[in-house]
C-alpha atoms as a PDB file:
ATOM      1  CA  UNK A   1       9.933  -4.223  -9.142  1.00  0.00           C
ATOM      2  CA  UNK A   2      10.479  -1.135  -7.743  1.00  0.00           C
ATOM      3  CA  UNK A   3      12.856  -2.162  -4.765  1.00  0.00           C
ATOM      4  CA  UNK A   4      15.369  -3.683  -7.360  1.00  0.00           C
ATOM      5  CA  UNK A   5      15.470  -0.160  -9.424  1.00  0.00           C
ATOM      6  CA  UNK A   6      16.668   1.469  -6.548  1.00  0.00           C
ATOM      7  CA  UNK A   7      19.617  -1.339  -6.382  1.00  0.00           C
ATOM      8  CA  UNK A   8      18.046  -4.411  -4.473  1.00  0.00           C
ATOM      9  CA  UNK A   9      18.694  -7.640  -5.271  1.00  0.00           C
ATOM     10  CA  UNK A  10      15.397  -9.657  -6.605  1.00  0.00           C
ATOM     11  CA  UNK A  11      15.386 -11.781  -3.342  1.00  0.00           C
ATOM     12  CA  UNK A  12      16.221  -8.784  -0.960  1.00  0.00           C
ATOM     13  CA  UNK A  13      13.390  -6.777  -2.423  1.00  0.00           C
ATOM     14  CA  UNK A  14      10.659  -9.752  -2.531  1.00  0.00           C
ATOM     15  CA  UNK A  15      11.422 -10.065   1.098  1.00  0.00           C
ATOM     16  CA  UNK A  16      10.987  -6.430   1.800  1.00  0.00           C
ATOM     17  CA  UNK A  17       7.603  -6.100   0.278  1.00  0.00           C
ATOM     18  CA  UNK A  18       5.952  -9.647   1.579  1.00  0.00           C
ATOM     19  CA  UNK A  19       7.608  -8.906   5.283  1.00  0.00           C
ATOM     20  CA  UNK A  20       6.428  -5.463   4.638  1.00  0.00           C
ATOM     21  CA  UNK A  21       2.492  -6.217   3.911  1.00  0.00           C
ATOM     22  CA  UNK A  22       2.526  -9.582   5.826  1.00  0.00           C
ATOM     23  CA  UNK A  23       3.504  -6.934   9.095  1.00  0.00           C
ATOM     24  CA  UNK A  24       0.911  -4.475   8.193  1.00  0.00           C
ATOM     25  CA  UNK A  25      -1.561  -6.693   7.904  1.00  0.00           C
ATOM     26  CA  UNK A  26      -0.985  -8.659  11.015  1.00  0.00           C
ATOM     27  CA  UNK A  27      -0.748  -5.176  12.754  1.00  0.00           C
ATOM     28  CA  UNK A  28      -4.416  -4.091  11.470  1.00  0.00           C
ATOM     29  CA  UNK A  29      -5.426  -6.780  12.190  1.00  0.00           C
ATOM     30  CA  UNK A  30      -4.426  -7.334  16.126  1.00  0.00           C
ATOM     31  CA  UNK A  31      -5.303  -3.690  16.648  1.00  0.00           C
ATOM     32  CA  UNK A  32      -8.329  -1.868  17.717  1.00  0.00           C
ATOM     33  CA  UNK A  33      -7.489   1.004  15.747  1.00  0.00           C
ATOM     34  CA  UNK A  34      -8.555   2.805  12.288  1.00  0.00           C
ATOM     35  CA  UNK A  35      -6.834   1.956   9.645  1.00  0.00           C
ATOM     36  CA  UNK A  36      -6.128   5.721   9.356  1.00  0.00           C
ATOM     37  CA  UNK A  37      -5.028   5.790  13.244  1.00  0.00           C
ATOM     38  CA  UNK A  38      -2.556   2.922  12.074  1.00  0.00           C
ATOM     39  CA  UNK A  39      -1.514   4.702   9.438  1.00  0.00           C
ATOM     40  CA  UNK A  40      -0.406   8.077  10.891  1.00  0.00           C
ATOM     41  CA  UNK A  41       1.182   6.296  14.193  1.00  0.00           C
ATOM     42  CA  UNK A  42       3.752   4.792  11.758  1.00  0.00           C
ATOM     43  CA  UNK A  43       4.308   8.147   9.360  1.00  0.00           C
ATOM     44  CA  UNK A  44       7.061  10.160  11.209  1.00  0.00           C
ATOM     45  CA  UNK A  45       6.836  14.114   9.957  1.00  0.00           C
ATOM     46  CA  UNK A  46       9.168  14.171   7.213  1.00  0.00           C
ATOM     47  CA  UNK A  47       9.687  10.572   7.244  1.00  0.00           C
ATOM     48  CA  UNK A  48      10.347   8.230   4.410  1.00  0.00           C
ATOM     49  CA  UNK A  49       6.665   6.584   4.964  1.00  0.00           C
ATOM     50  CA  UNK A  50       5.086  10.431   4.715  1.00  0.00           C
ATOM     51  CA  UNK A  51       7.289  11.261   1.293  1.00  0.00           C
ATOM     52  CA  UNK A  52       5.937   7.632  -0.091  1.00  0.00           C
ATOM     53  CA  UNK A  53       2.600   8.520   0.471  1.00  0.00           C
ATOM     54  CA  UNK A  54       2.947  11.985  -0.614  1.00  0.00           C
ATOM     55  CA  UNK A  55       3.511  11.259  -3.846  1.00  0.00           C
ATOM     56  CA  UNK A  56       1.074   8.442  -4.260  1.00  0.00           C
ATOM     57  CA  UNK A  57      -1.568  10.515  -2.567  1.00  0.00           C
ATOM     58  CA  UNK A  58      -0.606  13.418  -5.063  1.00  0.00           C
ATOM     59  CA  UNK A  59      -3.169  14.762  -7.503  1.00  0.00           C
ATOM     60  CA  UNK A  60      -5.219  11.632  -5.734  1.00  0.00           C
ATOM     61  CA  UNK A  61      -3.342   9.160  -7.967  1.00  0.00           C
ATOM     62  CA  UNK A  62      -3.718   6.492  -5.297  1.00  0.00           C
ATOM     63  CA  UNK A  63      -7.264   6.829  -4.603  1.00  0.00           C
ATOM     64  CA  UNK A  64      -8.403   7.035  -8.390  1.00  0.00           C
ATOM     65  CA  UNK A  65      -6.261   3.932  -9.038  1.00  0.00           C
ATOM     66  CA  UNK A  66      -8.060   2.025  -6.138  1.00  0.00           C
ATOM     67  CA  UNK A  67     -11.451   3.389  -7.736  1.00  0.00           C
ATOM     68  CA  UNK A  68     -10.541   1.801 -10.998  1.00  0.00           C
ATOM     69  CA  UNK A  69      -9.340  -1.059  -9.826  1.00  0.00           C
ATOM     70  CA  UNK A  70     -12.276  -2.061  -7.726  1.00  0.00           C
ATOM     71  CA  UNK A  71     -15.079  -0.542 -10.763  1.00  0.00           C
ATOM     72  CA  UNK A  72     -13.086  -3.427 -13.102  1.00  0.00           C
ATOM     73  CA  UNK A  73     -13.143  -6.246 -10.709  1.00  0.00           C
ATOM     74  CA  UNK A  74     -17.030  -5.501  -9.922  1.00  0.00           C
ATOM     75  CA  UNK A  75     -17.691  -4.663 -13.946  1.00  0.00           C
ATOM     76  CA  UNK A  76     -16.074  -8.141 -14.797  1.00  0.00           C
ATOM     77  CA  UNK A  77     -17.810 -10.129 -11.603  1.00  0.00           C
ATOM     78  CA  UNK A  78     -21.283  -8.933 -13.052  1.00  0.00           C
ATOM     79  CA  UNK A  79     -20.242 -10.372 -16.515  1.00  0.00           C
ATOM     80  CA  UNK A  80     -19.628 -13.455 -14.891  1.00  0.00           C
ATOM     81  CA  UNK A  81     -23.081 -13.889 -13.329  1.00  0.00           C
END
């Protein structure tokens, strides 16, 4: 996991990401917002959020991986039918 390689402790860094995604989705949820309106009222300018997402937005590594991922679920769903 990538919260212990940066010296986390396997039960510090489970809680991190579960509290982490359990908040954002409860945000996104409760709010009238985009998702993208969410998104940029939590990424300060030069903020640890913004240099996350720069690199996973890099070269559009996060979008092509969320492209793949959802072309192999579908693919395998319609050789389940």
């Amino acid at each position: 996991m990538a919260a212990e390689s940066i010296g986390f402790d396997d039960e510090t860094a489970r809680t991190l990401v579960l509290d982490t995604i359990a908040g954002t989705v409860e945000t996104a949820r409760q709010s009238t917002d985009t998702l993208e309106e969410l998104r940029t009222s939590v990424t300060s300018e030069n903020g640890t959020i913004q240099a996350g997402l720069a690199e996973l937005m890099r070269d559009r590594k996060l979008e092509a991986l969320f492209q793949i991922t959802v072309q192999a679920a579908y693919n395998r769903a319609i050789e389940l039918r």
